[in-house]
C-alpha atoms as a PDB file:
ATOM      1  CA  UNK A   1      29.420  34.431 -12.613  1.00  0.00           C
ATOM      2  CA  UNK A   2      27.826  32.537  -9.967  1.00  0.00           C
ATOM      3  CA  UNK A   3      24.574  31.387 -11.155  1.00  0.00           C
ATOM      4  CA  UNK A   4      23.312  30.128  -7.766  1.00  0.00           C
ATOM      5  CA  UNK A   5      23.853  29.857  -4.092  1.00  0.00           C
ATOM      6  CA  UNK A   6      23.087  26.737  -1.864  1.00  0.00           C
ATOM      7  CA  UNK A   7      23.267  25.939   1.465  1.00  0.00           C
ATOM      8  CA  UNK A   8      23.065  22.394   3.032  1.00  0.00           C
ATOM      9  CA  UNK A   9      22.044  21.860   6.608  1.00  0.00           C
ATOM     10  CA  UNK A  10      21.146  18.460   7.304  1.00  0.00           C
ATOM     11  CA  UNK A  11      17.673  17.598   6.210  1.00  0.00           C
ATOM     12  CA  UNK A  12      17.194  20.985   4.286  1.00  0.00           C
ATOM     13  CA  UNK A  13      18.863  23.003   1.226  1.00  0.00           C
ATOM     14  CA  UNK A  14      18.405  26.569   0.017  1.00  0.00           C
ATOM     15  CA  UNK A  15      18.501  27.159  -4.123  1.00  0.00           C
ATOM     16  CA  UNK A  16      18.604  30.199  -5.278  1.00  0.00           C
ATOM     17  CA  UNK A  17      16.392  31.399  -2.314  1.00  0.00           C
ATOM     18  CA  UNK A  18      13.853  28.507  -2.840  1.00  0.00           C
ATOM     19  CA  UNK A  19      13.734  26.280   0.365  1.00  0.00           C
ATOM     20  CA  UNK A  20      13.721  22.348  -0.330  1.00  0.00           C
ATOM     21  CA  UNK A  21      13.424  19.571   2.683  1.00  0.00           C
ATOM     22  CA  UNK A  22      13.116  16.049   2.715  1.00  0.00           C
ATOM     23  CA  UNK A  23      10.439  15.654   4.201  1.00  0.00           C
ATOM     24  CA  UNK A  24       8.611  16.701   0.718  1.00  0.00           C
ATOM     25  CA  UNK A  25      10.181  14.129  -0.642  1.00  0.00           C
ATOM     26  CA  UNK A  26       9.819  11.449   1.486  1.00  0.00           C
ATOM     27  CA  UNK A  27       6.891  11.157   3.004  1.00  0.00           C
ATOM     28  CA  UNK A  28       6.931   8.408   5.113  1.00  0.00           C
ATOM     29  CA  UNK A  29      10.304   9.142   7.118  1.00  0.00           C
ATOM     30  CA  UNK A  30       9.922   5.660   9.105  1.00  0.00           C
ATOM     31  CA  UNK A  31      10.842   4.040   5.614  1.00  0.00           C
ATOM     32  CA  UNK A  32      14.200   5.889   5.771  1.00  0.00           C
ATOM     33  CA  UNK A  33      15.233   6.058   8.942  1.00  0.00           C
ATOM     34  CA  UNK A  34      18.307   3.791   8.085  1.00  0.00           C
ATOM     35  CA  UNK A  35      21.001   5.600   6.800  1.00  0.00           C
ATOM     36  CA  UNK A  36      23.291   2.680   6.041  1.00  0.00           C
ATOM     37  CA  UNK A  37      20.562   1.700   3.274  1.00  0.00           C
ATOM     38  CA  UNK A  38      19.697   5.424   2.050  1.00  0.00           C
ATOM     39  CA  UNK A  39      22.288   7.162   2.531  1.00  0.00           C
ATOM     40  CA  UNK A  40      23.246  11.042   4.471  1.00  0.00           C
ATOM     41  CA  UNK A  41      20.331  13.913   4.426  1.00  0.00           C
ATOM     42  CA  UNK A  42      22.614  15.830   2.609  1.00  0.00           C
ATOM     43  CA  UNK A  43      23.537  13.134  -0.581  1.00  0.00           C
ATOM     44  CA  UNK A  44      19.566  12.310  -0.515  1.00  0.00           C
ATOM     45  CA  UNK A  45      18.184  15.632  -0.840  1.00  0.00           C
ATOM     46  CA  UNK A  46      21.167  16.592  -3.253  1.00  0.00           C
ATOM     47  CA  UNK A  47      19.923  14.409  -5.899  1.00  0.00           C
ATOM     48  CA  UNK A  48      15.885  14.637  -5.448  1.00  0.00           C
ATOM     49  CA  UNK A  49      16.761  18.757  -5.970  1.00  0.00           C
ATOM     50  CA  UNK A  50      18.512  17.601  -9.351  1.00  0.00           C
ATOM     51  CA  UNK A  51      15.931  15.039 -10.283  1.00  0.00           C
ATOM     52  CA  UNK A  52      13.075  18.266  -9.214  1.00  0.00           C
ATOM     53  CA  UNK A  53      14.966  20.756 -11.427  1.00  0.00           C
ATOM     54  CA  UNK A  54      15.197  18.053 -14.016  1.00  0.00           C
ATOM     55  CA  UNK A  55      19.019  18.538 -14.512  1.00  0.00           C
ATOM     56  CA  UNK A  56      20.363  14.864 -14.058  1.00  0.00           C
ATOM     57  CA  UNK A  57      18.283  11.056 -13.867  1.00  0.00           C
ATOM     58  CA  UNK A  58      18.852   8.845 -10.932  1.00  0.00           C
ATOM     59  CA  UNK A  59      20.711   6.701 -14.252  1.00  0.00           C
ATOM     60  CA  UNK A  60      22.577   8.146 -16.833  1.00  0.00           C
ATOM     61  CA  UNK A  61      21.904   5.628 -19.444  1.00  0.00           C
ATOM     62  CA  UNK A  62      19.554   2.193 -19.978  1.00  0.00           C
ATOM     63  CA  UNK A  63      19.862  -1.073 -22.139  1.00  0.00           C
ATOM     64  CA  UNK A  64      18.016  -3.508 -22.801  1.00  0.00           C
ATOM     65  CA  UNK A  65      19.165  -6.943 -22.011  1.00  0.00           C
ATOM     66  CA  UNK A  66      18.169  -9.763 -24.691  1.00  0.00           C
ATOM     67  CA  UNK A  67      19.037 -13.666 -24.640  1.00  0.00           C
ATOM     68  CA  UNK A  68      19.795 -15.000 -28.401  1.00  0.00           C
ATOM     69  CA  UNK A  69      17.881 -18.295 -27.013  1.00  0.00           C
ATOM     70  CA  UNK A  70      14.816 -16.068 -27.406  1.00  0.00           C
ATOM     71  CA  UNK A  71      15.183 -13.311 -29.554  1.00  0.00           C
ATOM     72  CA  UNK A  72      12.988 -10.351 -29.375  1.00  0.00           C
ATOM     73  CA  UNK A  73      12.223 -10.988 -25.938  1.00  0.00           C
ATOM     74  CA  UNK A  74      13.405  -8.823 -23.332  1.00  0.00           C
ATOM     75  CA  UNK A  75      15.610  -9.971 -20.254  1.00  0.00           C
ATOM     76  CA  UNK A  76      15.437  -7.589 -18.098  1.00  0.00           C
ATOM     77  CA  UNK A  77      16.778  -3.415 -18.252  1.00  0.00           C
ATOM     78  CA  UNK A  78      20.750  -2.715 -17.379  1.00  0.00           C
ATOM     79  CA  UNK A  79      21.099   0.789 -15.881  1.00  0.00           C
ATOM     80  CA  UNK A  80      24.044   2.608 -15.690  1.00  0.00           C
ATOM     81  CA  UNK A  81      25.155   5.951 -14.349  1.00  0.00           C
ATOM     82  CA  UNK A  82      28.951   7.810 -13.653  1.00  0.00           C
ATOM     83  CA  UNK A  83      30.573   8.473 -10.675  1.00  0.00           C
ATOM     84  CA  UNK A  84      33.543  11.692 -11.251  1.00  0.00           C
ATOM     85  CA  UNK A  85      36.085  11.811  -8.357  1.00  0.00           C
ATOM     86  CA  UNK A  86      39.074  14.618  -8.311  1.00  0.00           C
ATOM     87  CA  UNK A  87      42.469  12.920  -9.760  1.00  0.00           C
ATOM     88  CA  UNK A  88      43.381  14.375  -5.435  1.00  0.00           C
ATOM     89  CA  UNK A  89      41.611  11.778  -4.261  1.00  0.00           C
ATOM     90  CA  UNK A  90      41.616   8.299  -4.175  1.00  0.00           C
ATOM     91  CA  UNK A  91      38.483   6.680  -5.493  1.00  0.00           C
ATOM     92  CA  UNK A  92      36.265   4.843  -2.787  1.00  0.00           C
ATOM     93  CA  UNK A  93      35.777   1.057  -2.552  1.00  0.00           C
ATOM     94  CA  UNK A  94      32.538  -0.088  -5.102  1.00  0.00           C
ATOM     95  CA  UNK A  95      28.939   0.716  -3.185  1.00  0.00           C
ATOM     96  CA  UNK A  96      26.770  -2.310  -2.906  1.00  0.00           C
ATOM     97  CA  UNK A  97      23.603  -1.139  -5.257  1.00  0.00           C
ATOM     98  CA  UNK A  98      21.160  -3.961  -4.969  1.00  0.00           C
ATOM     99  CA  UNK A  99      17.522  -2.931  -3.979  1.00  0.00           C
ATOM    100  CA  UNK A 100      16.890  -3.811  -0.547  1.00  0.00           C
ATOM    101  CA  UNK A 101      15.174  -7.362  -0.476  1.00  0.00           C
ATOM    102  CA  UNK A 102      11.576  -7.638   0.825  1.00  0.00           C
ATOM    103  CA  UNK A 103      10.391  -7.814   4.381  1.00  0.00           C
ATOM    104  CA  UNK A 104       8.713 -10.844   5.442  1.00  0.00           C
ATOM    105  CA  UNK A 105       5.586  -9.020   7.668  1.00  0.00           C
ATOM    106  CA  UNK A 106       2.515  -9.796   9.354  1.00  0.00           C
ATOM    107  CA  UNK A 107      -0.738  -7.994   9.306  1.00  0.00           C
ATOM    108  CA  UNK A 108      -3.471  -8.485  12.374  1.00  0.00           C
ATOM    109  CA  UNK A 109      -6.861  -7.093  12.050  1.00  0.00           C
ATOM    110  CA  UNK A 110      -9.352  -7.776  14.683  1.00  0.00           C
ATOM    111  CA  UNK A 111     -12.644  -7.481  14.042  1.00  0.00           C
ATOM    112  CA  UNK A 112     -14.792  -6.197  17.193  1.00  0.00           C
ATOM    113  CA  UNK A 113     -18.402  -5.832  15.782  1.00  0.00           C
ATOM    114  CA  UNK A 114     -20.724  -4.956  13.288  1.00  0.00           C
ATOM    115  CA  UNK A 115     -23.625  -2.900  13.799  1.00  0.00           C
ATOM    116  CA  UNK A 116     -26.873  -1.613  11.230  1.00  0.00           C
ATOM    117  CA  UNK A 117     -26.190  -4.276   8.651  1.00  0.00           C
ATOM    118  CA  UNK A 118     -28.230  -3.720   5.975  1.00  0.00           C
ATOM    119  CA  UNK A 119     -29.404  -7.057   5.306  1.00  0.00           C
ATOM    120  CA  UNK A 120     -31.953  -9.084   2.850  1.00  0.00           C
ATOM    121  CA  UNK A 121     -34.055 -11.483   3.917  1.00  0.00           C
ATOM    122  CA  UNK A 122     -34.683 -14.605   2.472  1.00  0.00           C
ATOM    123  CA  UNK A 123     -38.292 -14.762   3.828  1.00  0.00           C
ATOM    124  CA  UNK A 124     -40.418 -11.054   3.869  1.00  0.00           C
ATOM    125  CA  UNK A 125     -40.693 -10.678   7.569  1.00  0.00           C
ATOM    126  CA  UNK A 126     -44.339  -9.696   8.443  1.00  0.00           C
ATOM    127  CA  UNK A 127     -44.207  -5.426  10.267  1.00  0.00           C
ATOM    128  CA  UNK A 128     -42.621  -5.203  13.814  1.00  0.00           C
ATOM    129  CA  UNK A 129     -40.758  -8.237  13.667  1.00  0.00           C
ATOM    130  CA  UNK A 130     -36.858  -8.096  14.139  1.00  0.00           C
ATOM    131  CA  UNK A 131     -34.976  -8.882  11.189  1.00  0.00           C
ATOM    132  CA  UNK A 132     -32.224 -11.820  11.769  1.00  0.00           C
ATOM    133  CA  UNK A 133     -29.728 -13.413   9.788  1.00  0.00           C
ATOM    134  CA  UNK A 134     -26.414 -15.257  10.102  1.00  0.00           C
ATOM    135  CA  UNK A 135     -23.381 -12.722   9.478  1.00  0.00           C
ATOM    136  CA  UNK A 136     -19.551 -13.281   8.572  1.00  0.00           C
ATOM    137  CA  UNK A 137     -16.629 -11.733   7.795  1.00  0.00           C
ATOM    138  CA  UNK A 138     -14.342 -12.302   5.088  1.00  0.00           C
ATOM    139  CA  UNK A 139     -10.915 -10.575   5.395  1.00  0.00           C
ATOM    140  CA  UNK A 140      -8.705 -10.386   1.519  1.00  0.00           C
ATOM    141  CA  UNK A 141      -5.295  -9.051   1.050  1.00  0.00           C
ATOM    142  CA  UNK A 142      -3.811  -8.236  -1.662  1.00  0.00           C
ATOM    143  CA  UNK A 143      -2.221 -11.088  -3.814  1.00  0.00           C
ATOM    144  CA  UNK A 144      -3.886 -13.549  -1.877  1.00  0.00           C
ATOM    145  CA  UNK A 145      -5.999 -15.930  -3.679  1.00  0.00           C
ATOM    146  CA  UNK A 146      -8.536 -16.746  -1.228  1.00  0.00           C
ATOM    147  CA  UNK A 147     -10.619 -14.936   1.351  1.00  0.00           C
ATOM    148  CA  UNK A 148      -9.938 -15.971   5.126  1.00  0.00           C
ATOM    149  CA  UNK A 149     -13.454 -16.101   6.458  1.00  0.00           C
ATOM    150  CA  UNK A 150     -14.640 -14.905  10.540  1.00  0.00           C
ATOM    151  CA  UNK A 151     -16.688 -17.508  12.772  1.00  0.00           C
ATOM    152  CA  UNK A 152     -20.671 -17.282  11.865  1.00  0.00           C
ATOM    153  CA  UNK A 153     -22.582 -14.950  14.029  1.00  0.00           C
ATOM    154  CA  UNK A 154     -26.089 -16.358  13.893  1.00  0.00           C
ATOM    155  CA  UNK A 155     -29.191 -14.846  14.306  1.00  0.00           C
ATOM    156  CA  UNK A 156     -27.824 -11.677  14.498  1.00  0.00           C
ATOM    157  CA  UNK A 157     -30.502  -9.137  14.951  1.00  0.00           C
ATOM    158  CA  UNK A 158     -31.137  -5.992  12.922  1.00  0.00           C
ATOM    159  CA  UNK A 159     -27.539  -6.365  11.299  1.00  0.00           C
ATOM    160  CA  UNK A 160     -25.658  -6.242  14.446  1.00  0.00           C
ATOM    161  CA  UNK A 161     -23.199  -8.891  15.143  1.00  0.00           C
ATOM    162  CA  UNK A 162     -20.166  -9.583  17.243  1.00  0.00           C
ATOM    163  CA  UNK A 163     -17.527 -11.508  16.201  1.00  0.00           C
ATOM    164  CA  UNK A 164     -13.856 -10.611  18.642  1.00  0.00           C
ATOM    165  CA  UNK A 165     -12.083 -12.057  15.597  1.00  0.00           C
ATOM    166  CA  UNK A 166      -8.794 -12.027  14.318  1.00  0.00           C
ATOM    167  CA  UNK A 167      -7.663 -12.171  11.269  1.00  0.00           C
ATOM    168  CA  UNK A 168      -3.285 -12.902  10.135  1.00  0.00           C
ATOM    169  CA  UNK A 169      -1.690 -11.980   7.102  1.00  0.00           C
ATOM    170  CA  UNK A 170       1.897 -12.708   6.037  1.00  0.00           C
ATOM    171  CA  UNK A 171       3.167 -11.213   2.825  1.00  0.00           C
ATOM    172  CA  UNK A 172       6.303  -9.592   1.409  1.00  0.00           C
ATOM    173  CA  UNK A 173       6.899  -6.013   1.680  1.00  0.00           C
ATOM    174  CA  UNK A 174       9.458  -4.182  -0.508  1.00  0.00           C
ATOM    175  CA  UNK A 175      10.180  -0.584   1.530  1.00  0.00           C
ATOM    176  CA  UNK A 176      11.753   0.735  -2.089  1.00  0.00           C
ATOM    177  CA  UNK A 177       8.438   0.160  -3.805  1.00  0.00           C
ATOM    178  CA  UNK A 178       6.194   1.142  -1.044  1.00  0.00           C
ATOM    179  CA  UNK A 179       4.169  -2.534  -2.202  1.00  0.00           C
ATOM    180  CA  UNK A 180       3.067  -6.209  -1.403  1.00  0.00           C
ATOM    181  CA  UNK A 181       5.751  -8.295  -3.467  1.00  0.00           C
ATOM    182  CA  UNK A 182       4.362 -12.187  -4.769  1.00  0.00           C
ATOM    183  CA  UNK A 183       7.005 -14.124  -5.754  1.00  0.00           C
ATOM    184  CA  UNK A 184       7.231 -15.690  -9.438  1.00  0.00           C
ATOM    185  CA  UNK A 185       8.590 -18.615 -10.915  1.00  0.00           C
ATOM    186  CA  UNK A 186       9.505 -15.825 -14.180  1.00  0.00           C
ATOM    187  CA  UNK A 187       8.755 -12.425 -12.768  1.00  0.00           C
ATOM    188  CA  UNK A 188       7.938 -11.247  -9.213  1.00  0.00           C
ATOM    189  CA  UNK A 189       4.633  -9.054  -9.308  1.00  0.00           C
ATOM    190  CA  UNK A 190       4.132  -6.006  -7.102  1.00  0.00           C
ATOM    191  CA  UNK A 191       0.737  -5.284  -5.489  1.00  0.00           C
ATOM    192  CA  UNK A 192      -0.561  -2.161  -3.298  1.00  0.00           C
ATOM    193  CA  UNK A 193      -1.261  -2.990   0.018  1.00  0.00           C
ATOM    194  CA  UNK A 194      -4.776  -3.067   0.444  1.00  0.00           C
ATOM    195  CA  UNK A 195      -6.615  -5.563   2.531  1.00  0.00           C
ATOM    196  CA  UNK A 196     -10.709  -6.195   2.140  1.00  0.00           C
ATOM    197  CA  UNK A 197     -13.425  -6.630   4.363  1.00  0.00           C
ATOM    198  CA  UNK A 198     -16.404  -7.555   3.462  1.00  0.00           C
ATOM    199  CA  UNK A 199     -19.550  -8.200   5.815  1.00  0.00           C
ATOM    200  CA  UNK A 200     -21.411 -11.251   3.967  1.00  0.00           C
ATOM    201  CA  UNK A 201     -24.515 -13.234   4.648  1.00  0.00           C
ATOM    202  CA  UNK A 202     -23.349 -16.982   5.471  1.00  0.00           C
ATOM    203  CA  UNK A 203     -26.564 -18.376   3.561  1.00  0.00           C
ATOM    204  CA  UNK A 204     -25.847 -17.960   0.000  1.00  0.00           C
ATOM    205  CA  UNK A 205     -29.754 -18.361  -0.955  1.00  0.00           C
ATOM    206  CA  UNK A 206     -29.939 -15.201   0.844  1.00  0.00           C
ATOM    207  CA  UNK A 207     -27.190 -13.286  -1.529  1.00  0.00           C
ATOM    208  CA  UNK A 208     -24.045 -13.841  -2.568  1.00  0.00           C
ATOM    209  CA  UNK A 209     -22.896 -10.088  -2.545  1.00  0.00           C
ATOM    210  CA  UNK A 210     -21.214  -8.435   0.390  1.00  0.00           C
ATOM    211  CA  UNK A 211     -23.938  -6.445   2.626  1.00  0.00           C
ATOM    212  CA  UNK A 212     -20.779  -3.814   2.926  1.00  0.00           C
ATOM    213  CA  UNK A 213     -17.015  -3.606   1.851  1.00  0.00           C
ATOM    214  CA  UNK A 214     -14.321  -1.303   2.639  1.00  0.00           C
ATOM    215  CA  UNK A 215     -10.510  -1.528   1.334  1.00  0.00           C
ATOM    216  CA  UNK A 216      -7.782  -0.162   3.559  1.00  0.00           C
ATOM    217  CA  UNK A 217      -4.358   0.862   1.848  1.00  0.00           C
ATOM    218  CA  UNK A 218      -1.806   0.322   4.016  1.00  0.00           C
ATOM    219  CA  UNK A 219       0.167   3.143   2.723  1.00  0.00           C
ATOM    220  CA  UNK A 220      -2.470   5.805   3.747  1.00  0.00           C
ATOM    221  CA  UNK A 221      -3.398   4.402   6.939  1.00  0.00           C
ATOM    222  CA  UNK A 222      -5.637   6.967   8.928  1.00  0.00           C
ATOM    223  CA  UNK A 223      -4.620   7.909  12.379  1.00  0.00           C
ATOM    224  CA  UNK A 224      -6.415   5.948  15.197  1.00  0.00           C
ATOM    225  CA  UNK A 225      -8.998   7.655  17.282  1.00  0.00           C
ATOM    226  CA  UNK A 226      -9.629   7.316  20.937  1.00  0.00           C
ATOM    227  CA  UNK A 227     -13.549   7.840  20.274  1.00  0.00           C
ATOM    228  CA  UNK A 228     -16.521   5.239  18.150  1.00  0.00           C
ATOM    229  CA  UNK A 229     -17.928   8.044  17.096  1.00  0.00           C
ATOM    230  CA  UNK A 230     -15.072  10.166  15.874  1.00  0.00           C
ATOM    231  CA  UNK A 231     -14.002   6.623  13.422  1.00  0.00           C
ATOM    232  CA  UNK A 232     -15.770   7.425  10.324  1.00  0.00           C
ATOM    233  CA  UNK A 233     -15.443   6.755   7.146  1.00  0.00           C
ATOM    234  CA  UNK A 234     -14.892  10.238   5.918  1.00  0.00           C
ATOM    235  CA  UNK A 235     -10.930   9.554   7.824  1.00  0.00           C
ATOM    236  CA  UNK A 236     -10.105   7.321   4.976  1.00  0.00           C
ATOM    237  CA  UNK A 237      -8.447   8.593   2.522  1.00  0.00           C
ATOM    238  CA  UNK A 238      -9.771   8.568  -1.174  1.00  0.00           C
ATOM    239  CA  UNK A 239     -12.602   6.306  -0.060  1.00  0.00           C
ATOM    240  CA  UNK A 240     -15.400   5.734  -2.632  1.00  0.00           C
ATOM    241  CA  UNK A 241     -18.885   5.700  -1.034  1.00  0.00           C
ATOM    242  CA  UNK A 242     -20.622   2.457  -2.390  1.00  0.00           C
ATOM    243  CA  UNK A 243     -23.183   2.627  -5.179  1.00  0.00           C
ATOM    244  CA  UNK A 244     -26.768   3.255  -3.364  1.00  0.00           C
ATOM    245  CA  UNK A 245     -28.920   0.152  -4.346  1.00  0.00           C
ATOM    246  CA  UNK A 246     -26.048  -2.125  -6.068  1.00  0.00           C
ATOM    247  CA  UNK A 247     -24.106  -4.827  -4.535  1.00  0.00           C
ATOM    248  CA  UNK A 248     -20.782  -4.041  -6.318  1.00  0.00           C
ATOM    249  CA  UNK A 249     -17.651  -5.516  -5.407  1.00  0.00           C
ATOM    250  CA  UNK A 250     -14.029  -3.714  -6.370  1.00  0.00           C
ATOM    251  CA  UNK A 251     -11.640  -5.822  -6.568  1.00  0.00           C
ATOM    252  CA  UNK A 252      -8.767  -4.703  -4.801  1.00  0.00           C
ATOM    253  CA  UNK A 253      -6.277  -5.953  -8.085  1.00  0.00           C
ATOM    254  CA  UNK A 254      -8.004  -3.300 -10.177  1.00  0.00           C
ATOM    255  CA  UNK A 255      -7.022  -0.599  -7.757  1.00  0.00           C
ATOM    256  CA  UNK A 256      -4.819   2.173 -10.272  1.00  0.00           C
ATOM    257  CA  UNK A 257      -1.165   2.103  -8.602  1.00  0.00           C
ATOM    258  CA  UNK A 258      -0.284   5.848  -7.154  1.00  0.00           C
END
């Protein structure tokens, strides 16, 4: 008996009437647009419907890789699967099955302006007068140890400030992992790709906590708009409103991984 039907065509397959692309699967179809690296549509979605119906693993079998220099400490994981060809044909050559290495990019944010800065003062003004202080930016990504900090704009009045600067960061990108790699002199570690701005006061007698903060995740980028007033916050996705009356800083290490 024929327990099920399928039908491949390209970028889609039909199980047992149920309707699988891979687009579900991959959602970020710029990351796999070379098929040299990934593979055909139809291998692809072939094994993410047998991973979904939880029939096979992308591995067949894992060890665990010791060193009797330093026994009971692991070395790394050895994963092995099968490959079954027909006795008709003639086996192909072996497939090259190292992870892609990591991207060296570069990420440029320019910061325009701030405007209605909610700002401290370190002197109570007296009623009617304008409220000034010195503003900066400080730009963080991910893995990087130290901020990179905008020029000063002084006196800025009422929390607005313009600053037309622009901020570089290099890093490692690993496409398989969707994440910022560091490298390690033992073990490479793997951050989300989130970079930090924070809008600070440049006098530290004034406060030392950011007026405002916002993390962007690289991997959920919102789509740019043509309009000021259409770019709110509402566009990013899973932001976190800050806590009304707190200065509190998240740092963008103890994001969860998705």
């Amino acid at each position: 008996k024929q327990w099920y039907q399928r039908r491949v065509r390209g970028k889609t397959a039909s199980i047992n009437g149920e309707m699988f692309a891979v687009e579900e699967f991959e959602k970020h179809n710029i990351n796999y647009e070379d098929s040299t690296m990934w593979g055909e549509y139809k291998e692809r979605i072939a094994l993410y419907i047998l991973l979904e119906m939880g029939l096979i693993r992308d591995y067949v079998e894992k060890r665990q890789l010791t060193d009797p220099v330093m026994p009971g400490v692991p070395q790394g994981r050895l994963l092995m699967w099968v490959d079954i060809f027909p006795f008709s044909e003639k086996p192909p050559d072996p497939m090259k099955v190292d992870p892609p290495n990591p991207v060296e990019q570069e990420l440029r944010v320019i910061v325009h302006a701030v405007t209605k800065v909610k700002t401290l003062q370190e002197i109570e003004p007296e009623p009617g007068m304008e409220l000034l202080n010195d503003l900066v930016v400080q730009g963080i990504f991910s893995g990087d140890t130290e901020a990179q900090v905008s020029e000063i704009h002084k006196r800025a009045v009422n929390g607005d400030g313009m600053f037309n600067w622009r901020f570089k960061f290099n890093f490692l990108y690993s496409y398989l992992q969707r994440k910022v790699m560091v490298p390690g002199d033992i073990e490479d570690t793997y951050y989300n790709p989130i970079v930090t701005l924070r809008v600070m006061d440049s006098n530290p007698a004034v406060t030392k906590e950011p007026y405002g903060y916002v993390h962007l995740n690289l991997s959920y980028m919102p789509r740019g708009m043509c309009k000021e007033d259409w770019a709110i916050m509402d566009i990013i996705p899973e932001y976190v409103e800050p806590p009304k009356g707190k200065d509190e800083v998240i740092d963008p290490d103890d994001t969860p991984e998705d």
